[in-house]
C-alpha atoms as a PDB file:
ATOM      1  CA  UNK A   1    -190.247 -37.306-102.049  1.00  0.00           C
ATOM      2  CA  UNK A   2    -193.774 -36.673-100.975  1.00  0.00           C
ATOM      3  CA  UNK A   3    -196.089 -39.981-101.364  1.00  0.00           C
ATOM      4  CA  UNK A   4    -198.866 -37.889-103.509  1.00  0.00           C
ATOM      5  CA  UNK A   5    -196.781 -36.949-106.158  1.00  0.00           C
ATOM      6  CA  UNK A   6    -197.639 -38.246-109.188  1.00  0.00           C
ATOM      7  CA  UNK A   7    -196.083 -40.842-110.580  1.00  0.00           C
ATOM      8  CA  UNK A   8    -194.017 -40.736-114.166  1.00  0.00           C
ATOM      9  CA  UNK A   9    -194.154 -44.061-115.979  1.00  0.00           C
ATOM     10  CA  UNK A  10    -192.825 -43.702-119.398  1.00  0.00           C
ATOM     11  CA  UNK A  11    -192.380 -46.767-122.454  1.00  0.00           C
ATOM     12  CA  UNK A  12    -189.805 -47.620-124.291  1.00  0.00           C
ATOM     13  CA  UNK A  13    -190.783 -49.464-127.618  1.00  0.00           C
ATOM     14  CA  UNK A  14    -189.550 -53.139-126.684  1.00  0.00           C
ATOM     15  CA  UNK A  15    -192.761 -52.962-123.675  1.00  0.00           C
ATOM     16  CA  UNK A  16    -195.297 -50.084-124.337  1.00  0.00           C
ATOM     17  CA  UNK A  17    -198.702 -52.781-123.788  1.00  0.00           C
ATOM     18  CA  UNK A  18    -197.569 -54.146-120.428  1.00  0.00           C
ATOM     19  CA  UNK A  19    -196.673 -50.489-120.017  1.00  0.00           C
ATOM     20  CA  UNK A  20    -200.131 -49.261-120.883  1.00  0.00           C
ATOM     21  CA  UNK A  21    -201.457 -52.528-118.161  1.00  0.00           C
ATOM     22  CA  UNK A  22    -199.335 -50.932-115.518  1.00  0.00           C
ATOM     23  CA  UNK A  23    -200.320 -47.284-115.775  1.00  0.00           C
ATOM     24  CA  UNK A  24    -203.918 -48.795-116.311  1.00  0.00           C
ATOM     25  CA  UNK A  25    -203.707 -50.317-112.995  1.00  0.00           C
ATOM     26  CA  UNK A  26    -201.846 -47.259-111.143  1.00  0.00           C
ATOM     27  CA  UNK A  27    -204.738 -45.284-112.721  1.00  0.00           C
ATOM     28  CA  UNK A  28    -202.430 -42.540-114.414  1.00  0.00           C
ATOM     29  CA  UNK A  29    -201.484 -42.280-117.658  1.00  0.00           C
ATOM     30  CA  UNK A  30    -198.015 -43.271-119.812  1.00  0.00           C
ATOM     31  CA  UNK A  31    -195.965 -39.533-119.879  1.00  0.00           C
ATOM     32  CA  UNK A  32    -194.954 -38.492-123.401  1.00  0.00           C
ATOM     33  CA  UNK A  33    -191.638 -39.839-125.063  1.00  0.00           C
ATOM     34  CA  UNK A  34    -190.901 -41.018-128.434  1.00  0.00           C
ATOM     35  CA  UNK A  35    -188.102 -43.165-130.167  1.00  0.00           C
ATOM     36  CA  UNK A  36    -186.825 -42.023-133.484  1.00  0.00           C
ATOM     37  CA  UNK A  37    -184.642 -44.530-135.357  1.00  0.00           C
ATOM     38  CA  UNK A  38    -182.672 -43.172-138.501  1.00  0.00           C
ATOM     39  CA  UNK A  39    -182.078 -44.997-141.619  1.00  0.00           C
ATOM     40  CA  UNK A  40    -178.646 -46.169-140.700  1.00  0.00           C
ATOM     41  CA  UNK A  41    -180.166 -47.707-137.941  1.00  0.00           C
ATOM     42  CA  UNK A  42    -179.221 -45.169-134.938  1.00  0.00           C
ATOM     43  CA  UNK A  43    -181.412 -44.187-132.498  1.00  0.00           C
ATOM     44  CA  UNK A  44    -182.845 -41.250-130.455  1.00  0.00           C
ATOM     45  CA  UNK A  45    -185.295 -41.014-127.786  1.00  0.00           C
ATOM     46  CA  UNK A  46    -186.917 -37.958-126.653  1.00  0.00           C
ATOM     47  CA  UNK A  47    -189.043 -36.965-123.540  1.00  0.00           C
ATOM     48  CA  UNK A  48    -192.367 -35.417-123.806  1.00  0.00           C
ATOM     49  CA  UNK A  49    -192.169 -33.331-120.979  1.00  0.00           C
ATOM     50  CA  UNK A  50    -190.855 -31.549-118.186  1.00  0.00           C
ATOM     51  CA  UNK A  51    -189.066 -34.200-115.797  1.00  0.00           C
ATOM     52  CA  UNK A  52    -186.733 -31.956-113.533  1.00  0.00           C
ATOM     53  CA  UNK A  53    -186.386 -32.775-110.024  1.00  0.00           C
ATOM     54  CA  UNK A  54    -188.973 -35.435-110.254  1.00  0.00           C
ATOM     55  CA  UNK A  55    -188.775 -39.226-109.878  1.00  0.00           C
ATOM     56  CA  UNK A  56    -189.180 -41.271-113.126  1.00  0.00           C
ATOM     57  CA  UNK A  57    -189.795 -45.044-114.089  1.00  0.00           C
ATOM     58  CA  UNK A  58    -189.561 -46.502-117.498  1.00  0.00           C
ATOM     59  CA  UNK A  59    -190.644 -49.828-118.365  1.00  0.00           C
ATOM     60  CA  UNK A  60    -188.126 -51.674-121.167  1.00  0.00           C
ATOM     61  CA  UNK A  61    -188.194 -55.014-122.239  1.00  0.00           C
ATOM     62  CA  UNK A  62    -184.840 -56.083-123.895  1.00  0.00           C
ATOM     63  CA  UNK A  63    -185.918 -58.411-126.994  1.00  0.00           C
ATOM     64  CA  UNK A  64    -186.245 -58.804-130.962  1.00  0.00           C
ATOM     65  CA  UNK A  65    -184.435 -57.044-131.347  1.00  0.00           C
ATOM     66  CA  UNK A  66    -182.350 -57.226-128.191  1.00  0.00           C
ATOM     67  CA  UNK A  67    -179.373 -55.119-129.391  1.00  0.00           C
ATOM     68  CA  UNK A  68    -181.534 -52.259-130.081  1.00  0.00           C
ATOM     69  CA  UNK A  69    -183.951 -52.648-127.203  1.00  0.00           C
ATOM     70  CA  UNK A  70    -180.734 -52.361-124.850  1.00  0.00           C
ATOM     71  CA  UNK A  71    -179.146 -49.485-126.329  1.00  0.00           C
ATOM     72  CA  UNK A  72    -182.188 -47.714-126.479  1.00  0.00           C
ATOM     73  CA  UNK A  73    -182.474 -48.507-122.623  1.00  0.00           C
ATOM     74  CA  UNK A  74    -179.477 -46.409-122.175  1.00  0.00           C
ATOM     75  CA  UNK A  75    -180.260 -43.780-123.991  1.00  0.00           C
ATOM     76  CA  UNK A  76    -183.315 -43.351-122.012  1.00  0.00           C
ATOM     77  CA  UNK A  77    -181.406 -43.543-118.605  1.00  0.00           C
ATOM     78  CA  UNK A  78    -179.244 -40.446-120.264  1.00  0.00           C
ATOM     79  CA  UNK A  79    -181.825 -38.297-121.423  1.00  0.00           C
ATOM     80  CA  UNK A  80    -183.831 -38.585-118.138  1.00  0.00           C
ATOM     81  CA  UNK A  81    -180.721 -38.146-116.010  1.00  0.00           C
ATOM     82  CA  UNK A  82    -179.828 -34.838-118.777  1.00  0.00           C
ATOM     83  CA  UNK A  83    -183.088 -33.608-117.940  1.00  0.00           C
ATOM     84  CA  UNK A  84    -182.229 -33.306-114.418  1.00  0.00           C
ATOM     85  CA  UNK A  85    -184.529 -36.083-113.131  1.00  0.00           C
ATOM     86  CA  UNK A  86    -184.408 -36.767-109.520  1.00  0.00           C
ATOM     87  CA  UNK A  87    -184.202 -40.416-109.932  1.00  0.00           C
ATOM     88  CA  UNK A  88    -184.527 -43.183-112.738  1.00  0.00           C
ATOM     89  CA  UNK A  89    -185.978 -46.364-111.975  1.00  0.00           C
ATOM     90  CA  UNK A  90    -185.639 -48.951-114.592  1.00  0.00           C
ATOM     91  CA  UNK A  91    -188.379 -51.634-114.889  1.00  0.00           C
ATOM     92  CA  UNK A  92    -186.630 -54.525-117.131  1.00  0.00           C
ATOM     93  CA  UNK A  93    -189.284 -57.076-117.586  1.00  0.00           C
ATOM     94  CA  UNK A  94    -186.988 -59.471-119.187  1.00  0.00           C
ATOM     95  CA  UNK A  95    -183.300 -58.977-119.711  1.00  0.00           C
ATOM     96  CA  UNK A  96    -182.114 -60.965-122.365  1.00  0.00           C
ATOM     97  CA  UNK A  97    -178.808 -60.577-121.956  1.00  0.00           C
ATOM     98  CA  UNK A  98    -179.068 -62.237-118.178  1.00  0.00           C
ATOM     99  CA  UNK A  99    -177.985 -65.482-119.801  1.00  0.00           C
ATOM    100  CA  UNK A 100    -174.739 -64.628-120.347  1.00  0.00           C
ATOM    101  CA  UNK A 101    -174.076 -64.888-116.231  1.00  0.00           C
ATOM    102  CA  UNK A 102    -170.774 -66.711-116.921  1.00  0.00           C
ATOM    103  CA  UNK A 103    -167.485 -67.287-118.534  1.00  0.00           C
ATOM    104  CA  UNK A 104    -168.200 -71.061-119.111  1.00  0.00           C
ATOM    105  CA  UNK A 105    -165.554 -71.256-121.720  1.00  0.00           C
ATOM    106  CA  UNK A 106    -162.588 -69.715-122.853  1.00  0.00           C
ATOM    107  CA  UNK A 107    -162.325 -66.510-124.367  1.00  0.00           C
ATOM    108  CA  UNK A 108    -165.886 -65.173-123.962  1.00  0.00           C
ATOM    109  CA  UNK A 109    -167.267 -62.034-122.273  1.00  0.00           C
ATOM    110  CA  UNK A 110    -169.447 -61.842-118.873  1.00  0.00           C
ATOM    111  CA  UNK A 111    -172.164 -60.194-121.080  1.00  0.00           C
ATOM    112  CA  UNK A 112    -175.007 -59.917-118.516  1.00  0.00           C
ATOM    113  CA  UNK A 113    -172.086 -58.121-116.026  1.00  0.00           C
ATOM    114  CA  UNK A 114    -171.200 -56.073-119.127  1.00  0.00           C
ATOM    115  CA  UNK A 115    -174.733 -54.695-119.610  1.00  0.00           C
ATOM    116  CA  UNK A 116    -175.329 -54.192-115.601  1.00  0.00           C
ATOM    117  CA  UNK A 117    -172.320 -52.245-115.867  1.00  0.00           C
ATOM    118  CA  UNK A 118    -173.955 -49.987-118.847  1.00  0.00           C
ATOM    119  CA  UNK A 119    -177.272 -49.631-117.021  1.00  0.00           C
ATOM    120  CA  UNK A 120    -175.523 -47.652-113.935  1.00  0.00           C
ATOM    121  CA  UNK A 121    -173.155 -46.105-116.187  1.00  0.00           C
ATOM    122  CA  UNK A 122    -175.855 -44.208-117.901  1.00  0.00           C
ATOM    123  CA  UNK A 123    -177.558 -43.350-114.183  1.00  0.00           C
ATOM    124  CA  UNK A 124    -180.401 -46.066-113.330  1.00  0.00           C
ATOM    125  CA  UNK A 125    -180.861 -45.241-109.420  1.00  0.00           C
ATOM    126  CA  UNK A 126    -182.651 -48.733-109.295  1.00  0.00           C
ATOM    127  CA  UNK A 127    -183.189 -51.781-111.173  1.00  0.00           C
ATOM    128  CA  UNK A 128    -186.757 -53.877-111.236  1.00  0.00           C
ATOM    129  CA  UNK A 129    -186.904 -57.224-113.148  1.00  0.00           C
ATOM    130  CA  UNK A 130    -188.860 -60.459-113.313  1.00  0.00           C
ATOM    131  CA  UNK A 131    -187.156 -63.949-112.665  1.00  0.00           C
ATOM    132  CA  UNK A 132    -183.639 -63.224-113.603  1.00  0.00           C
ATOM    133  CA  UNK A 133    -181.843 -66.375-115.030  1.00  0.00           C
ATOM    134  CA  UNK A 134    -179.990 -66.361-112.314  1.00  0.00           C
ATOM    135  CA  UNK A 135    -180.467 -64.402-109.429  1.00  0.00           C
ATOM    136  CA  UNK A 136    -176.497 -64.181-108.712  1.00  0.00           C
ATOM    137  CA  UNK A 137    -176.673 -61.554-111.606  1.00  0.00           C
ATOM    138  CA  UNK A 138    -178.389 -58.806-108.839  1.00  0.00           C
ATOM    139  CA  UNK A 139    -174.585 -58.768-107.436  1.00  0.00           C
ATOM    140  CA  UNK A 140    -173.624 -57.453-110.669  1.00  0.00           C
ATOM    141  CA  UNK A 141    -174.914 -54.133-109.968  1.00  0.00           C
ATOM    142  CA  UNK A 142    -174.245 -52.081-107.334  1.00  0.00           C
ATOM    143  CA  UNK A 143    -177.825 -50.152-107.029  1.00  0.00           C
ATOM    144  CA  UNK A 144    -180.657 -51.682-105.894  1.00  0.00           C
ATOM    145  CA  UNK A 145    -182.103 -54.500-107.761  1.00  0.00           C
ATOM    146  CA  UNK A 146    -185.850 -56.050-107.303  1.00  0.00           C
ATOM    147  CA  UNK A 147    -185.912 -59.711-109.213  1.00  0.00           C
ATOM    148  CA  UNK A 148    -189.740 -60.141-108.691  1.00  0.00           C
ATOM    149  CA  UNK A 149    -191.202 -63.357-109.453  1.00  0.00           C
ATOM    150  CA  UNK A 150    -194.075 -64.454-111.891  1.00  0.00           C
ATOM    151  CA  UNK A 151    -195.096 -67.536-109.881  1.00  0.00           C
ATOM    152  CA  UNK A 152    -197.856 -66.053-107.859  1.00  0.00           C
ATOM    153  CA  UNK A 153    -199.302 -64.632-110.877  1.00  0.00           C
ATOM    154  CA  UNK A 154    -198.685 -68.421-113.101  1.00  0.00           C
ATOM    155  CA  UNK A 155    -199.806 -70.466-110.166  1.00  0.00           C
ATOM    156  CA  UNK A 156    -202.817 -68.507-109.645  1.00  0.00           C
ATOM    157  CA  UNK A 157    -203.531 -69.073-113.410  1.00  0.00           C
ATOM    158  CA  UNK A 158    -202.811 -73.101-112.815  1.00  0.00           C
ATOM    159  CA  UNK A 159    -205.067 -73.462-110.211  1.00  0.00           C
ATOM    160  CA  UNK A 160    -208.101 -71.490-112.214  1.00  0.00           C
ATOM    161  CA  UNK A 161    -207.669 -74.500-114.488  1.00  0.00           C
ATOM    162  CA  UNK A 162    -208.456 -76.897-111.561  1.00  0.00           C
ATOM    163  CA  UNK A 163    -206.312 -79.651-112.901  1.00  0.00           C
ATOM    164  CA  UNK A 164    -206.618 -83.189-112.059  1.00  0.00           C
ATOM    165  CA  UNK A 165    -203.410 -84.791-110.217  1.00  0.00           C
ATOM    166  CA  UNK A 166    -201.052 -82.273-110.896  1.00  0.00           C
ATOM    167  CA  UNK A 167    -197.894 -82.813-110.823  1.00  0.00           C
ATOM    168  CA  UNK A 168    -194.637 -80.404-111.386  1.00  0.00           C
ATOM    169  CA  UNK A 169    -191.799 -80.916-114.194  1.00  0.00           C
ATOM    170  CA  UNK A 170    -188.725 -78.988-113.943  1.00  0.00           C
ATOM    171  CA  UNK A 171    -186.864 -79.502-117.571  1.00  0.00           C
ATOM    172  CA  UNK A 172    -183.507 -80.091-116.095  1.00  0.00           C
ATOM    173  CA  UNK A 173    -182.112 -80.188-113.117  1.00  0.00           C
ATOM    174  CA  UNK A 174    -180.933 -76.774-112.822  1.00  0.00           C
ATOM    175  CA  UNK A 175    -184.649 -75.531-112.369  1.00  0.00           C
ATOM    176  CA  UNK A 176    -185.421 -77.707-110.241  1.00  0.00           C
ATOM    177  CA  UNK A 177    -184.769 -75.316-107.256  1.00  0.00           C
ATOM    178  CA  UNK A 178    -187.554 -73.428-108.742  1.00  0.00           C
ATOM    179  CA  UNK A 179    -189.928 -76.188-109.796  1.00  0.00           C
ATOM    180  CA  UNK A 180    -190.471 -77.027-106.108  1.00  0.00           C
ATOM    181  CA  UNK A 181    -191.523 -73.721-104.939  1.00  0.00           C
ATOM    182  CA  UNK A 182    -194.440 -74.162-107.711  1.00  0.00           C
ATOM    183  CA  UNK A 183    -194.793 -77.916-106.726  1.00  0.00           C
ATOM    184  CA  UNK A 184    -195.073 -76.281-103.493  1.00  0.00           C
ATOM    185  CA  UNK A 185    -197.551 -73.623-103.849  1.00  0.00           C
ATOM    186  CA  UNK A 186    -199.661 -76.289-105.984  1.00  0.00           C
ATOM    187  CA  UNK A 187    -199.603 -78.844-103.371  1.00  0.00           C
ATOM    188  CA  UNK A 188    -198.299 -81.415-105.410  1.00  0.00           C
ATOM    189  CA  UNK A 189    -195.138 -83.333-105.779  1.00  0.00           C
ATOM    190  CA  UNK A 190    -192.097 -82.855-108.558  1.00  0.00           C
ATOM    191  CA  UNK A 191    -190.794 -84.610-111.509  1.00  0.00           C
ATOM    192  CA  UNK A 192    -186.914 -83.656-113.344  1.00  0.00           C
ATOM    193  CA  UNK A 193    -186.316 -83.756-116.850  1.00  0.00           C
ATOM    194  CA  UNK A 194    -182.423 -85.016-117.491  1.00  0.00           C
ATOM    195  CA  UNK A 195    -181.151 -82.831-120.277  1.00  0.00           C
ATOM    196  CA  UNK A 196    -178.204 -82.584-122.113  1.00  0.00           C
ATOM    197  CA  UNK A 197    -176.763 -79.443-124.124  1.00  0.00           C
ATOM    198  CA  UNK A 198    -174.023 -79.883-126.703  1.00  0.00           C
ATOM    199  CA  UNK A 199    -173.448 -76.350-127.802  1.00  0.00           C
ATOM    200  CA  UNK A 200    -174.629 -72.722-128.213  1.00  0.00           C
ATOM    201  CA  UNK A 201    -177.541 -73.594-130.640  1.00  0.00           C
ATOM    202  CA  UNK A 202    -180.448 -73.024-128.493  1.00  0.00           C
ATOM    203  CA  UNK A 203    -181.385 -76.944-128.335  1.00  0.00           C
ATOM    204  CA  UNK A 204    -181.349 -79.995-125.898  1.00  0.00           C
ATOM    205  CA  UNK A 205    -181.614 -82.806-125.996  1.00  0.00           C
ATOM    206  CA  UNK A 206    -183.729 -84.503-122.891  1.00  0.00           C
ATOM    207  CA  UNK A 207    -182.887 -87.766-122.568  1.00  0.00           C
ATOM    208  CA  UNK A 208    -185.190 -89.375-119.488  1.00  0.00           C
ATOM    209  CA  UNK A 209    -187.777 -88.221-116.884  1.00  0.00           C
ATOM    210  CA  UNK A 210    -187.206 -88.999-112.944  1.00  0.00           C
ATOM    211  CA  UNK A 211    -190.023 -89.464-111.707  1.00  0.00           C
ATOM    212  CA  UNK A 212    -193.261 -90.994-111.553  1.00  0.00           C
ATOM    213  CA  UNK A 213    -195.815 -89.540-114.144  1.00  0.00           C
ATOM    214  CA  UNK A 214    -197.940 -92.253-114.940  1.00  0.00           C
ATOM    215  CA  UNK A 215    -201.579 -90.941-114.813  1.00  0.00           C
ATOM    216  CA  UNK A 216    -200.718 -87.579-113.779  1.00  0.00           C
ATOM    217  CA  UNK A 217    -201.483 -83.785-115.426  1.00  0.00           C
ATOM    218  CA  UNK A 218    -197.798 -82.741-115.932  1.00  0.00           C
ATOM    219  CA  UNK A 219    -197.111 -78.820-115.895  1.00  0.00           C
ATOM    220  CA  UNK A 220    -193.828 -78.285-116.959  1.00  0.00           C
ATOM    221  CA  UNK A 221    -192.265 -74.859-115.762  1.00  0.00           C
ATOM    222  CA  UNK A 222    -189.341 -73.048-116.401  1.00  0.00           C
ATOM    223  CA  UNK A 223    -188.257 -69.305-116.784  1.00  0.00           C
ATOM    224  CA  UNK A 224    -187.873 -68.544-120.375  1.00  0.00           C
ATOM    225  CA  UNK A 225    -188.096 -70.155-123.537  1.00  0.00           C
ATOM    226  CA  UNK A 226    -186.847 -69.528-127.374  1.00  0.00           C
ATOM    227  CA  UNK A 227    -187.302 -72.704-129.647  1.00  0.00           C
ATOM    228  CA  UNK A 228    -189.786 -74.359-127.344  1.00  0.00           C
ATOM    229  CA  UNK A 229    -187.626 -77.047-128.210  1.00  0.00           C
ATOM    230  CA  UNK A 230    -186.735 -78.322-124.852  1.00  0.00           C
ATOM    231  CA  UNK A 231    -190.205 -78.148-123.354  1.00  0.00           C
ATOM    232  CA  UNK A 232    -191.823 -79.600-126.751  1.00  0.00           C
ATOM    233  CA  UNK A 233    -189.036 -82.839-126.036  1.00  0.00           C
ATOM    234  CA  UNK A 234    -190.013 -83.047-122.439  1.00  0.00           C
ATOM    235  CA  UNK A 235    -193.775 -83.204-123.104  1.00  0.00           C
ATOM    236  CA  UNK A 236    -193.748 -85.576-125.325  1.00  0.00           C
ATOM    237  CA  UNK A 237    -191.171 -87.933-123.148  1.00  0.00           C
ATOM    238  CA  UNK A 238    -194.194 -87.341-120.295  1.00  0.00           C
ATOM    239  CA  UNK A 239    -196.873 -88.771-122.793  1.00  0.00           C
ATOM    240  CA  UNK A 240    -194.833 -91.691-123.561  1.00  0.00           C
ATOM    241  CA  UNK A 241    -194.207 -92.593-119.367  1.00  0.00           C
ATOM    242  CA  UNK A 242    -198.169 -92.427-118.876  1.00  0.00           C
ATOM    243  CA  UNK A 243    -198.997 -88.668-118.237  1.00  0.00           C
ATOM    244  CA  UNK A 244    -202.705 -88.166-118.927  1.00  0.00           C
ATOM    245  CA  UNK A 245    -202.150 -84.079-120.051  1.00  0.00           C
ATOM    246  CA  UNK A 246    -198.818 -82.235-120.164  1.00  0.00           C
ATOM    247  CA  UNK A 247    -199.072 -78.393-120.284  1.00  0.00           C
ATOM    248  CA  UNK A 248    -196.350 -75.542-119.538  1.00  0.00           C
ATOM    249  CA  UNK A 249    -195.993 -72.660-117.827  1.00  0.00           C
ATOM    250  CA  UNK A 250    -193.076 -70.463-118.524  1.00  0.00           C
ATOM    251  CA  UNK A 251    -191.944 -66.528-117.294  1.00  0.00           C
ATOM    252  CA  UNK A 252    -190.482 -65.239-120.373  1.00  0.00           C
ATOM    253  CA  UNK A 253    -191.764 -66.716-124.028  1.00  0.00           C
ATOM    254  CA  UNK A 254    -189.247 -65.149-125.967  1.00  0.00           C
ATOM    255  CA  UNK A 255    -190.531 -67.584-128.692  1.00  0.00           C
ATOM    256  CA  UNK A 256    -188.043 -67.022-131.710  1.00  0.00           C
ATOM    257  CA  UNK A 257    -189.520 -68.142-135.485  1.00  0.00           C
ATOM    258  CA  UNK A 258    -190.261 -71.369-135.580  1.00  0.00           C
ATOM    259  CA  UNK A 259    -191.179 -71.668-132.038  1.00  0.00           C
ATOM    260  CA  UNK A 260    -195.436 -71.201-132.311  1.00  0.00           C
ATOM    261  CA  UNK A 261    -195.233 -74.057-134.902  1.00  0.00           C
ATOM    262  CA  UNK A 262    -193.167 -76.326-132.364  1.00  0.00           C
ATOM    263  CA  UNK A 263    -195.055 -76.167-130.057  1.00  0.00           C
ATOM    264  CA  UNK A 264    -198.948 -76.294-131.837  1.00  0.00           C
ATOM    265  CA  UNK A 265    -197.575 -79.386-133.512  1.00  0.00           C
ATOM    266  CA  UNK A 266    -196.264 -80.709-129.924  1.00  0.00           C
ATOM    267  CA  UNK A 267    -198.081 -82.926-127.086  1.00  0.00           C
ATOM    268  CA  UNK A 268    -198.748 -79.505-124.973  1.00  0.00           C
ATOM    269  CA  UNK A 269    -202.268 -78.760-124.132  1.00  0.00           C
ATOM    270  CA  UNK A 270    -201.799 -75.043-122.844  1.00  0.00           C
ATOM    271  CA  UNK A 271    -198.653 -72.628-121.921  1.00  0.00           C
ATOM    272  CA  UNK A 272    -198.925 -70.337-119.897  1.00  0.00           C
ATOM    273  CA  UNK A 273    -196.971 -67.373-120.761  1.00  0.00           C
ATOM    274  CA  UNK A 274    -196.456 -63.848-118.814  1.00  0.00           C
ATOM    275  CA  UNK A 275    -196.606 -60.455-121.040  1.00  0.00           C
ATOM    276  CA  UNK A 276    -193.058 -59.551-120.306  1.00  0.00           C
ATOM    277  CA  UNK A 277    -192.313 -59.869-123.808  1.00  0.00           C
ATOM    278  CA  UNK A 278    -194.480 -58.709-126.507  1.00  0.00           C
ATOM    279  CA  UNK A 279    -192.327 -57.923-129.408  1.00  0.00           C
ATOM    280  CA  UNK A 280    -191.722 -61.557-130.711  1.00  0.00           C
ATOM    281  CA  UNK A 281    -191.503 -62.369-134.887  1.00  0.00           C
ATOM    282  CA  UNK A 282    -194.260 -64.032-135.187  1.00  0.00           C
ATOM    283  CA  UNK A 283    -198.181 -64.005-133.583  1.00  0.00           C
ATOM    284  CA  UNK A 284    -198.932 -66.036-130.457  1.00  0.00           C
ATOM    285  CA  UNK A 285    -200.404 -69.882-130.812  1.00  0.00           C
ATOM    286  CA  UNK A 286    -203.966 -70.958-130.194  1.00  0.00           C
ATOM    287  CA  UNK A 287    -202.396 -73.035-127.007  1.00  0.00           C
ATOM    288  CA  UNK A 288    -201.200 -69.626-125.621  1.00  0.00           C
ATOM    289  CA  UNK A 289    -202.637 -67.914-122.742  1.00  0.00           C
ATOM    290  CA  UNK A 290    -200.748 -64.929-121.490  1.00  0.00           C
ATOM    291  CA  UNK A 291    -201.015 -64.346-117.671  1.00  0.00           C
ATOM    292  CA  UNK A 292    -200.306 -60.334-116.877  1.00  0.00           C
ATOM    293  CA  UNK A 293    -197.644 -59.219-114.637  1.00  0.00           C
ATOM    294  CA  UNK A 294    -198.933 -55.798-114.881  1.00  0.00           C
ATOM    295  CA  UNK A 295    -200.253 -55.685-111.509  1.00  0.00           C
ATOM    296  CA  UNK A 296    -197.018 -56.843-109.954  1.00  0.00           C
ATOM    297  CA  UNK A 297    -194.694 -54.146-111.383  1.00  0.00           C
ATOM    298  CA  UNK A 298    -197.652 -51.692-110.616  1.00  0.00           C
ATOM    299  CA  UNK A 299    -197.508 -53.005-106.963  1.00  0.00           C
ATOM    300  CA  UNK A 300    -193.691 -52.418-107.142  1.00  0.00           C
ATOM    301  CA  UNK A 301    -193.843 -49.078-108.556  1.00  0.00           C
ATOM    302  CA  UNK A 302    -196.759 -47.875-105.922  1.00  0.00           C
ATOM    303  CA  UNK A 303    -194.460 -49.141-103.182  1.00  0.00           C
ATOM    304  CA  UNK A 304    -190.876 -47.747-104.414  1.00  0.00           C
ATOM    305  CA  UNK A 305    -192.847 -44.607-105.120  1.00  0.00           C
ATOM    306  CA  UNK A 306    -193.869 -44.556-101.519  1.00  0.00           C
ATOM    307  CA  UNK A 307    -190.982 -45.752 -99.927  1.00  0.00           C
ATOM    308  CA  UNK A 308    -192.300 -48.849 -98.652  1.00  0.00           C
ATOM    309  CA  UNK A 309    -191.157 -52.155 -98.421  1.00  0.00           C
ATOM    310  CA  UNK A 310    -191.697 -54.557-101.555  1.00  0.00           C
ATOM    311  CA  UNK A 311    -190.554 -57.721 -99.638  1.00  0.00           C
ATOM    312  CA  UNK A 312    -194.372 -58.733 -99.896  1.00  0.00           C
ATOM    313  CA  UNK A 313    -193.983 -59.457-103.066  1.00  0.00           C
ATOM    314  CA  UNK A 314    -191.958 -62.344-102.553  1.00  0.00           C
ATOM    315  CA  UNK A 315    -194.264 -64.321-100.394  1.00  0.00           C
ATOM    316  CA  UNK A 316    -194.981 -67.428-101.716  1.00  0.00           C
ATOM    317  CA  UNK A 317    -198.926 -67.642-102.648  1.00  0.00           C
END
């Protein structure tokens, strides 16, 4: 592959603004394609333009409505692998589907291994995401996957604000891994929400904070949300130990209905949000401020397109 060639960045319909950012930032434009859904609900996609023997990326999103953002995903891979594209690079901003990592119960399907499974059977030659729910899932395919991270991009936001004693909540303690790299990068120390889930039903119920808080800006972080429940419960246990200002910063705001209501009505001053998903049910909150990642998967693209290494991209800032 020579390094001038032009790139091809197409969109499917579950990301075509952040795709619009990235081809903005590569300074080319979004190729031609189009997705066609009948009135039984099937789907076709078509591709605007010649493709043969050259080396494609399409940016998909997998979210409201996930089922159809997925298959449509496929059908992509196949019609750019039919068209006798050299390569197919998928750029999944957020994969809904990663949270189903693990048979936790009886009787249930691996669905994130399931859909990893789909994605090479159709012929992705490569895989880019954003903060996979867990990162074990890039061992479920067996091409190469990137699992960039929004933190540079969400810390760089926090410190614009210039926040007074900071101080980092992970909701539970399964993020806290994560939590201390931003504690980290912040300078500041860490706090754990202890959380309890009974079921499937997208809530939690946090039940104490370990730490000390009292006085303190809390930024509670995690990497994705739905109800907003569990970060609405964990600001408002902050306010009541003594924090002066609670406000979040999440990867993925999936943000089901309800959610914008939540979390307006809750103790949070701002949340931060990346653009990775844009298709949500209902318009964003005043508290919302959406950080790009455009400029990270552009950086990716530039450097797969180029053949060099990405690995800078997951320096700590």
């Amino acid at each position: 592959m020579s390094s001038d060639e032009e790139m091809l960045v197409f969109a499917g319909s579950g990301s075509p603004r952040l795709t619009a950012k990235i081809c903005q930032s590569l300074a080319i434009e979004v190729r031609a394609g189009e997705v066609v859904q009948f009135s039984d609900g099937n789907l076709m996609v078509r591709i605007g333009e010649n493709v043969r023997g050259r080396h494609v990326y399409l940016v998909q999103s997998t979210a409201f409505p996930a089922n159809d953002n997925f298959m449509e995903l496929l059908f992509w891979i196949d019609a750019f692998q039919r068209s006798s594209a050299e390569s197919v690079t998928v750029l999944m901003p957020y994969f809904s589907y990663a949270k189903g990592d693990k048979k936790d119960e009886p009787r249930v399907s691996i669905r994130a291994r399931v859909c990893a499974d789909a994605i090479q059977a159709a012929g992705a030659d490569r895989v880019v995401t954003l903060d996979l729910h867990a990162a074990q899932i890039q061992g479920f395919f067996t091409v190469p996957v990137d699992d960039l991270y929004a933190l540079p991009v969400l810390v760089q936001a926090l410190r614009d604000k210039q926040l007074v004693d900071p101080i980092v909540v992970s909701p539970d303690v399964g993020f806290a891994k994560k939590a201390r790299k931003f504690a980290t990068a912040l300078g500041c120390s860490l706090a754990i929400g202890d959380k309890e889930r009974a079921g499937h039903d997208e809530s939690a119920e946090v039940l104490e904070i370990i730490g000390d808080v009292q006085g303190k800006t809390a930024i509670v972080v995690d990497d994705f949300t739905i109800s907003g429940g569990t970060l609405c419960d964990v600001a408002e246990k902050l306010i009541e130990r003594g924090a002066r200002q609670v406000h979040a910063a999440v990867s993925h705001g999936v943000f089901g209905a309800g959610a914008m209501a939540r979390i307006d009505a809750s103790p949070i001053d701002t949340f931060l949000v990346t653009d990775s998903v844009e298709t949500q049910p209902e318009p964003m909150g005043a508290k919302m401020q959406i950080v790009s990642v455009a400029g990270l998967f552009a950086e990716a693209i530039r450097r797969i397109h180029q053949r060099q290494s990405i690995s800078v991209l997951f320096e700590n800032p």
